[in-house]
Protein backbone atom coordinates (compact mmCIF):
# COMPACT_ATOMS: atom_id res chain seq x y z
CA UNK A 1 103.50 87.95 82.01
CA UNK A 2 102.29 90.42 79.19
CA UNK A 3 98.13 91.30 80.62
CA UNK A 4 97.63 90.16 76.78
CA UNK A 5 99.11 86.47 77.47
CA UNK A 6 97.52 86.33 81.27
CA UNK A 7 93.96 87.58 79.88
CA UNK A 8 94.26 84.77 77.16
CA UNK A 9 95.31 81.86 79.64
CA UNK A 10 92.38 83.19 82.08
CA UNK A 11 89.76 82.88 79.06
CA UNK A 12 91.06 79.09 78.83
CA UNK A 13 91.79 78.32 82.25
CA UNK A 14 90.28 78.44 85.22
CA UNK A 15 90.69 79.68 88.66
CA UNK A 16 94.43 79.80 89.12
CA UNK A 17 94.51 81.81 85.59
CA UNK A 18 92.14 84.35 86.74
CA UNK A 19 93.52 84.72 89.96
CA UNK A 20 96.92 85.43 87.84
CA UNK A 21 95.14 87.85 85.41
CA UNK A 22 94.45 89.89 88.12
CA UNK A 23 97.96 89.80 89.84
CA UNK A 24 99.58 90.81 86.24
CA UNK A 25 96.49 93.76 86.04
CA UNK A 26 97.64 94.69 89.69
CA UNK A 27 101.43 95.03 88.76
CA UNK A 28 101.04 96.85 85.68
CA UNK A 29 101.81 100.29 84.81
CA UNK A 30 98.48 101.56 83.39
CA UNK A 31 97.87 104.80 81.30
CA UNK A 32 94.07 106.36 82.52
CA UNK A 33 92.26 108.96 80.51
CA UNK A 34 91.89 112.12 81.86
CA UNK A 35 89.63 114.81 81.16
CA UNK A 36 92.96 117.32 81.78
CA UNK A 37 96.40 117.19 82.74
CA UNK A 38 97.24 116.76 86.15
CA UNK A 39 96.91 119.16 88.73
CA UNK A 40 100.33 118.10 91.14
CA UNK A 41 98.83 114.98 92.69
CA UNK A 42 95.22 116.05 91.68
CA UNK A 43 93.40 113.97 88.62
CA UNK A 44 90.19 113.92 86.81
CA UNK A 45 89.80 110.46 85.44
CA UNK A 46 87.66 110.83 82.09
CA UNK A 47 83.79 109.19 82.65
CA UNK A 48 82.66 107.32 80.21
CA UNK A 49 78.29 106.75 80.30
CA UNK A 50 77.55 103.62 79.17
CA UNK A 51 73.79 101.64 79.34
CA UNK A 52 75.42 99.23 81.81
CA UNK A 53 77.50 101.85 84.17
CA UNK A 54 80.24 104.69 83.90
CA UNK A 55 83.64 103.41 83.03
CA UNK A 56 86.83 104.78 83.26
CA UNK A 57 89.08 103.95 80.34
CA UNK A 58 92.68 102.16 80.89
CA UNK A 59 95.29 100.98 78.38
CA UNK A 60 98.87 99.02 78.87
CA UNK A 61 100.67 101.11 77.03
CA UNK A 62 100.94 104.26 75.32
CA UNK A 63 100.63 103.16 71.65
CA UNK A 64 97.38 101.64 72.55
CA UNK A 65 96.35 105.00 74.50
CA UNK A 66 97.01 106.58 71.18
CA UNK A 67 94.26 104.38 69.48
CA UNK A 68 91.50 106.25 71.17
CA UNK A 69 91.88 109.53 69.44
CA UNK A 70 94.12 110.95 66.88
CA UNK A 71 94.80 114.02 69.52
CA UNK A 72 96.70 114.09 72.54
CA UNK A 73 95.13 112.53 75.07
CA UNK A 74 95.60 113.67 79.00
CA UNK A 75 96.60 110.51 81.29
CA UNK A 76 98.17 109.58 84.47
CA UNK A 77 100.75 106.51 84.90
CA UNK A 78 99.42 104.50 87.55
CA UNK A 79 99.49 100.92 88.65
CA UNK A 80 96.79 98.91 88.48
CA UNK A 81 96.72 98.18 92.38
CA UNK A 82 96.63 102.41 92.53
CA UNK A 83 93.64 102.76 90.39
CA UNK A 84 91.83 99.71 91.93
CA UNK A 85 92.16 101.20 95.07
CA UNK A 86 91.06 104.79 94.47
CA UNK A 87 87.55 103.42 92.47
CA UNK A 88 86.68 100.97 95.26
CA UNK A 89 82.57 101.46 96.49
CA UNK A 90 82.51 103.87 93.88
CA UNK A 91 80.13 101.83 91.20
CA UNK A 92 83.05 102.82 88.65
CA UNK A 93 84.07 100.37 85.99
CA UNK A 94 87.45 100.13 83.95
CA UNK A 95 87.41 99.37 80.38
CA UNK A 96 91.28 97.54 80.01
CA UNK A 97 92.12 98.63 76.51
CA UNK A 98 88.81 99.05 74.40
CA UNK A 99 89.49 99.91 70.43
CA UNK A 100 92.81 98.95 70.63
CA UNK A 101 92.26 95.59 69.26
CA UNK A 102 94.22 93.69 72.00
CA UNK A 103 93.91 90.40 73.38
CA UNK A 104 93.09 91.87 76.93
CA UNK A 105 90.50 94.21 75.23
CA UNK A 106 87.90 93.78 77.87
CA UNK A 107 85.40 95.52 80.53
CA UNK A 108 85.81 95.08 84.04
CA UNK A 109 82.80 95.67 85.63
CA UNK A 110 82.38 97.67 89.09
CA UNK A 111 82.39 94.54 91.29
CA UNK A 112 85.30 93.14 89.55
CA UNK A 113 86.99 96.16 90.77
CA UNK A 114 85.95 96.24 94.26
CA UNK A 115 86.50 92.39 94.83
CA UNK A 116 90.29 93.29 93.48
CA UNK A 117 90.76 96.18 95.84
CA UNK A 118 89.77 93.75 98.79
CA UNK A 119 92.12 90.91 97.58
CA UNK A 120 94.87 93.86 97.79
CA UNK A 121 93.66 94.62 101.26
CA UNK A 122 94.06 91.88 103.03
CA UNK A 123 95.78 91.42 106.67
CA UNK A 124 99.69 91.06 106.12
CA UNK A 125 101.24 87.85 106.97
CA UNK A 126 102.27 87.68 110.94
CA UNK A 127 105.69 88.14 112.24
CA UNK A 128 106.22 84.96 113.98
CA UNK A 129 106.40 85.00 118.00
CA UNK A 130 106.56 81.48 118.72
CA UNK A 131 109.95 79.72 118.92
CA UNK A 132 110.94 77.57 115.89
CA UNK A 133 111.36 73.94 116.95
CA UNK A 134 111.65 72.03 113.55
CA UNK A 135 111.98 72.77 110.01
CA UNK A 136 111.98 71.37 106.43
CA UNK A 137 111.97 71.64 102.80
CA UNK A 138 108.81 74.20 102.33
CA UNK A 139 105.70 72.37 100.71
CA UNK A 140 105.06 75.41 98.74
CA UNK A 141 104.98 75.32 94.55
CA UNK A 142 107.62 76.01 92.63
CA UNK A 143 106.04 79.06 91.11
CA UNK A 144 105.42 80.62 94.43
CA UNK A 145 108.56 79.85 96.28
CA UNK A 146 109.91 81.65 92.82
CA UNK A 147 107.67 84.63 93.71
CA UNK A 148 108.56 85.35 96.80
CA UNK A 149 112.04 85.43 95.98
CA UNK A 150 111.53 87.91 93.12
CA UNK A 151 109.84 90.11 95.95
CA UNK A 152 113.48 90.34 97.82
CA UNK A 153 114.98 93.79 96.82
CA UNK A 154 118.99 94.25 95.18
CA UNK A 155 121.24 93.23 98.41
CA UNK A 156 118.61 91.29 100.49
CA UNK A 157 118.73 87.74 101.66
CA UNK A 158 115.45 85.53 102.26
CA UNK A 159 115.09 81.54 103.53
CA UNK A 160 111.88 79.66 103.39
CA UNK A 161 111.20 76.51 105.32
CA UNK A 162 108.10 74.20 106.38
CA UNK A 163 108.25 74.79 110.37
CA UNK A 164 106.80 73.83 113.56
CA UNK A 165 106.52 75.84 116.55
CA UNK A 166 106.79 75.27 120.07
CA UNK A 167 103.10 75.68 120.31
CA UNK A 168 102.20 73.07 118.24
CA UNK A 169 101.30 75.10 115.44
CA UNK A 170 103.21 74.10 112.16
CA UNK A 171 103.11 75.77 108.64
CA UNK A 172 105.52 78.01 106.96
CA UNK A 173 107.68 80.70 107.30
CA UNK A 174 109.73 83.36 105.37
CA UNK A 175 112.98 84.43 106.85
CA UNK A 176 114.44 88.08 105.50
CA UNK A 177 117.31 89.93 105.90
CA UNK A 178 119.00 93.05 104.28
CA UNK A 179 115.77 95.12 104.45
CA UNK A 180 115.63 98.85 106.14
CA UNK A 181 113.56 99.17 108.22
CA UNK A 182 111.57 101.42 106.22
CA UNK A 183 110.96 99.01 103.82
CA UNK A 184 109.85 95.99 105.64
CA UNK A 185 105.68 96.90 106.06
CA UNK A 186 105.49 97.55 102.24
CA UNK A 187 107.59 94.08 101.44
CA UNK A 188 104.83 92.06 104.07
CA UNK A 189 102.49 93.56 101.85
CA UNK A 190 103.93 92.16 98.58
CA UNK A 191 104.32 88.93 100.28
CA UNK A 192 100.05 89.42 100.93
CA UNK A 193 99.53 89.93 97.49
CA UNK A 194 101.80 86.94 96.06
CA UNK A 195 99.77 84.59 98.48
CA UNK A 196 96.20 85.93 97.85
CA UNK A 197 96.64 85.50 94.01
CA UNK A 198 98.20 81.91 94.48
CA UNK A 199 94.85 81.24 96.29
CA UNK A 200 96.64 80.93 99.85
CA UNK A 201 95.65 82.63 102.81
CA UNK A 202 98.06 85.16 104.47
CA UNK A 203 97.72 83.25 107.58
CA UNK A 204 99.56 79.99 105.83
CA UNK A 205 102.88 81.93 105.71
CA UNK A 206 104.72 84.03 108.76
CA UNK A 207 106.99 86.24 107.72
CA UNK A 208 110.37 87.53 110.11
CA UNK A 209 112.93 90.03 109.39
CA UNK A 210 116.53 88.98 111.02
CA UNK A 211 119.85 90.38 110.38
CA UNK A 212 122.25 88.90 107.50
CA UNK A 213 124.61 86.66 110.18
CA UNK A 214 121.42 85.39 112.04
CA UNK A 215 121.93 81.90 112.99
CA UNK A 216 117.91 81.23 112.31
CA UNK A 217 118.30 82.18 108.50
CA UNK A 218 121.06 80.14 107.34
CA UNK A 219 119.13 77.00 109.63
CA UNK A 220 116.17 77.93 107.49
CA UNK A 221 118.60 78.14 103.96
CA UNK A 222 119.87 74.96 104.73
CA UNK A 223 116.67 73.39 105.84
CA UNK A 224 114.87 74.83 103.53
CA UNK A 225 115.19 77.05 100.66
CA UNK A 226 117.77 79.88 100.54
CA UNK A 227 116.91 82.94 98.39
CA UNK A 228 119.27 86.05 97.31
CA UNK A 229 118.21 89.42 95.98
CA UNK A 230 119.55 91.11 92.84
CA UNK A 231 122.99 92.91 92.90
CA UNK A 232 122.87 96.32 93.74
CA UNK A 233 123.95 98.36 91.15
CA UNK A 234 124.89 102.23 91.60
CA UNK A 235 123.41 104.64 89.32
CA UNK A 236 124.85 107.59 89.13
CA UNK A 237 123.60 110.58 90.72
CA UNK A 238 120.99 112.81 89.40
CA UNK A 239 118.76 115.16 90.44
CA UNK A 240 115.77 114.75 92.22
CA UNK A 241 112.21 114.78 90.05
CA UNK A 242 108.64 115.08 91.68
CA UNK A 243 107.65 111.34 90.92
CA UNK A 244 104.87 111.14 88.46
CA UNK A 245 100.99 111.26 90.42
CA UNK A 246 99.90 107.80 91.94
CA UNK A 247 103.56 106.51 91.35
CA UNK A 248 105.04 107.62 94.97
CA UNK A 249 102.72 105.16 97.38
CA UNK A 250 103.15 107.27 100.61
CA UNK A 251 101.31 110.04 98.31
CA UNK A 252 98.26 108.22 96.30
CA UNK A 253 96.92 110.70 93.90
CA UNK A 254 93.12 112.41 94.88
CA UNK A 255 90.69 111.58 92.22
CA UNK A 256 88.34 114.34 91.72
């Protein structure tokens, strides 16, 4: 969803709109004015003194960066979850857009900020320890069971199911396979972020990593839902570039 068509369904809707404002403003690539260019993984965002607060300026694209002046205009490419979490406690605001005439032509104020970089902190779901002793079709929506899946990476396999432990404890879980290692802290994440902007709590989901021939995740498919990443296609070799800043997330560009 375009942050245009999820800022016009959050001015008409209500919670569950807003929440998914903010999960399209979190995903999106996001052009911030700078008062230079780059320094290697160095920026200067450009402040902007207003009566109510600084604000840092922000636009979706670079035809609507280009509406600020009619010269070049220094920026950095980052993601919206990127620049949230650099400005957090910092009494910053972002102005999404401004002169650009768009539909998500808006200010978000400081807290607004902050309250986003703590939705995109939360506690990752917990790999389950207890032994599964039931399972069933998931009682998750549509829309998020479809979420989750479009988390799973080119090559990956994924089962949800509604389960109940040998504790006693029942609720979900998310099966995955096909993951490296490497990957599997930064996919939990994404699985955080789906749940806290669908309004659940990361505790209402566990999530597991198995191999592709584990018993446990065609029991769960069958139970359950069964999910499949993308192909994997092969691009063809070419060499290496220094990722631009904020865009590598090992390496989070340093404000300054």
């Amino acid at each position: 969803m375009t942050l245009d068509a999820a800022h016009q369904a959050m001015e008409d809707g209500g919670e569950a709109e807003a929440l998914a404002f903010w999960r399209a403003f979190a995903d999106a690539e996001l052009f911030l004015v700078l008062e230079e260019e780059a320094e290697g993984a160095t920026i200067k965002p450009r402040s902007f003194d207003l009566s109510s607060g600084p604000l840092l300026l922000v636009f979706d694209s670079e035809e609507r960066l280009g509406t600020l002046s009619a010269d070049p205009v220094p920026y950095a490419a980052l993601p919206g979850r990127v620049i949230a979490a650099q400005l957090a406690g910092q009494g910053l605001g972002l102005g999404l857009n401004l002169g650009s005439g768009a539909a998500s032509e808006t200010i978000l104020p400081p807290a607004s900020v902050d309250w986003l970089a703590d939705m995109l902190s939360q506690a990752m779901p917990e790999q389950a320890s207890a032994r599964i002793k039931a399972m069933g079709a998931p009682g998750l929506t549509r829309g998020l069971a479809g979420a989750l899946a479009g988390l799973l990476p080119p090559g990956s396999l994924a089962a949800l199911a509604a389960v109940e432990y040998d504790t006693g404890a029942r609720g979900h879980a998310l099966a995955v396979a096909g993951l490296e290692p490497a990957r599997e802290e930064g996919f939990a994440r994404a699985v955080t972020e789906v749940l806290a902007f669908s309004g659940l709590d990361a505790a209402s989901l566990d999530v597991f990593f198995v191999m592709p021939d584990a018993p446990i995740l065609r029991r769960m498919a069958e139970a359950g839902q069964g999910f499949a990443g993308p192909a994997r296609v092969e691009a063809p070799a070419q060499g290496r570039s220094s990722p631009a800043p904020g865009m590598d997330p090992s390496s989070p560009p340093k404000l300054r």
